[in-house]
C-alpha atoms as a PDB file:
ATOM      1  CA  UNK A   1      14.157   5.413   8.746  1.00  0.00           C
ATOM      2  CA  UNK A   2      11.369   2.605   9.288  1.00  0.00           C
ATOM      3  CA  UNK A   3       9.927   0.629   6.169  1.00  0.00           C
ATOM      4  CA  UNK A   4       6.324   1.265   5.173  1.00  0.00           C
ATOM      5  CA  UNK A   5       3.624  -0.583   6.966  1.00  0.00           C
ATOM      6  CA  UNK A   6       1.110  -3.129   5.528  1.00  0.00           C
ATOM      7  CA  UNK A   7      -1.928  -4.364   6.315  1.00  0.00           C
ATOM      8  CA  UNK A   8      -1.882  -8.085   8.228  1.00  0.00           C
ATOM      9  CA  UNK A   9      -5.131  -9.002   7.820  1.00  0.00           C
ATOM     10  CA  UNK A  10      -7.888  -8.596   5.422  1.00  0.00           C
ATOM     11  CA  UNK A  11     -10.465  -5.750   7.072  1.00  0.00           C
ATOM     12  CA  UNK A  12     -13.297  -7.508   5.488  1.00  0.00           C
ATOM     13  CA  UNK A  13     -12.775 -11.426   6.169  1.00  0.00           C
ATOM     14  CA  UNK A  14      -9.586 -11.358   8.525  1.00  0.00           C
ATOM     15  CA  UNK A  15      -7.753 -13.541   5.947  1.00  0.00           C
ATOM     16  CA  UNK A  16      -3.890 -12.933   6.138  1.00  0.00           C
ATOM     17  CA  UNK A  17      -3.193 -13.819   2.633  1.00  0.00           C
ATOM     18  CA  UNK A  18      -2.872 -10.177   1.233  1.00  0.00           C
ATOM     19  CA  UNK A  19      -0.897  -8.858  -2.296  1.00  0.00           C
ATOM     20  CA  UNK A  20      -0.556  -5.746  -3.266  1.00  0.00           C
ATOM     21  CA  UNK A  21      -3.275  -4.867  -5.295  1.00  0.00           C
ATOM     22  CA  UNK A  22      -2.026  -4.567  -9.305  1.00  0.00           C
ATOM     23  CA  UNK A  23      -4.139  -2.673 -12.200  1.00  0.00           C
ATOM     24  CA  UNK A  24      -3.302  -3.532 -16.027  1.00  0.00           C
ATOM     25  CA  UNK A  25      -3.797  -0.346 -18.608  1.00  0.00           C
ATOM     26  CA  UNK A  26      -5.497  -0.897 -21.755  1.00  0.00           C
ATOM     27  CA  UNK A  27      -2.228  -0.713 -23.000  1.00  0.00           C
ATOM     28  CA  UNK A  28      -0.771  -3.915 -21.105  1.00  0.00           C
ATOM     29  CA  UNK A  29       1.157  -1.706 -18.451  1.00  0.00           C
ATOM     30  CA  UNK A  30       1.003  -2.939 -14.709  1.00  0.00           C
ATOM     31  CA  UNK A  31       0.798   0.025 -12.088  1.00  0.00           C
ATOM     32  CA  UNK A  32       0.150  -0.953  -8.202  1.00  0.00           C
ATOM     33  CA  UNK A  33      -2.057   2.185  -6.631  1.00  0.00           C
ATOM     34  CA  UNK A  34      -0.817   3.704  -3.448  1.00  0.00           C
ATOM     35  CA  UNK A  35      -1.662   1.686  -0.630  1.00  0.00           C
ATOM     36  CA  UNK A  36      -3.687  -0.268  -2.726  1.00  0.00           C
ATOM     37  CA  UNK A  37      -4.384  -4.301  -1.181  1.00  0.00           C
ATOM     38  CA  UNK A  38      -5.844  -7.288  -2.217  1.00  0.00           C
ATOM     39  CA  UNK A  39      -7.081 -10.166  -0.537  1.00  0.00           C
ATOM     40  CA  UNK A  40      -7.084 -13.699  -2.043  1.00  0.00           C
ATOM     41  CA  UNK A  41      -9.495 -14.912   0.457  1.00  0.00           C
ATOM     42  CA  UNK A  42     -12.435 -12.913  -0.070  1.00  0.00           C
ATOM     43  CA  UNK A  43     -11.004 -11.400  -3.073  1.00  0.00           C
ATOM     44  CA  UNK A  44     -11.549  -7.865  -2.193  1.00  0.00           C
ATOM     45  CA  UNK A  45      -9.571  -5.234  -3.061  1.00  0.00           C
ATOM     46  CA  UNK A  46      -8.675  -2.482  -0.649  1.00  0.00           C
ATOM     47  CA  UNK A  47      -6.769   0.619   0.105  1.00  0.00           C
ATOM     48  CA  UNK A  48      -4.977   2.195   3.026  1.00  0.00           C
ATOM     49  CA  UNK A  49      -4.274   5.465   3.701  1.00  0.00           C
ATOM     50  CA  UNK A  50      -2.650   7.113   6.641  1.00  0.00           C
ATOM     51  CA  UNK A  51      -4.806  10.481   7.635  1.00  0.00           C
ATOM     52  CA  UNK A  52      -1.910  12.245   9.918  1.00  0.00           C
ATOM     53  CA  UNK A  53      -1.039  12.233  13.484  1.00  0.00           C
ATOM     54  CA  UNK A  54      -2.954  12.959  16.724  1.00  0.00           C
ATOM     55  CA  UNK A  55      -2.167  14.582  19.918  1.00  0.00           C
ATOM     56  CA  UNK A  56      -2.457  12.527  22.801  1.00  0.00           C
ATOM     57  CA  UNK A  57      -6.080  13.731  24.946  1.00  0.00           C
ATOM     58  CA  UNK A  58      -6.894  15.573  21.958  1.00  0.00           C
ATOM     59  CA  UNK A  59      -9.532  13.543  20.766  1.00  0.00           C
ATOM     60  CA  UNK A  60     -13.195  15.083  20.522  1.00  0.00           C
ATOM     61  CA  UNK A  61     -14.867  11.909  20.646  1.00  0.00           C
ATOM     62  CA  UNK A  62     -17.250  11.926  24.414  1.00  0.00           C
ATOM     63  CA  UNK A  63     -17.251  15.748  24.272  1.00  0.00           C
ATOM     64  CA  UNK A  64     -20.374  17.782  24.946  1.00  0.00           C
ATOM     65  CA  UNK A  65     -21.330  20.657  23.135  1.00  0.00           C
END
């Protein structure tokens, strides 16, 4: 089984310094959002989200209707 992969650089700035991206709750409680980033560069906050696989030569893109 292979670990999770994470962003390297920042999509916005290409700044490497990334953190996971943590919200705080009215009531004090920390929760980190799926695939949720940060960047403490630009100080954007991102997320990433994997859509699926593709079949090789199945892409649409070029194709003629």
């Amino acid at each position: 089984m292979s670990e999770r992969g994470f962003p390297l650089h920042c999509p916005y700035c290409g700044e490497s310094d990334l953190w996971p991206h943590e919200v705080t709750s009215d009531a004090g409680e920390v929760t980190s959002p799926h695939g949720a980033w940060e960047c403490r560069g630009c100080l954007r906050a991102f997320s990433l989200k994997m859509l699926g696989l593709v079949r090789p030569g199945s892409s649409t893109q070029g194709a003629q209707s």
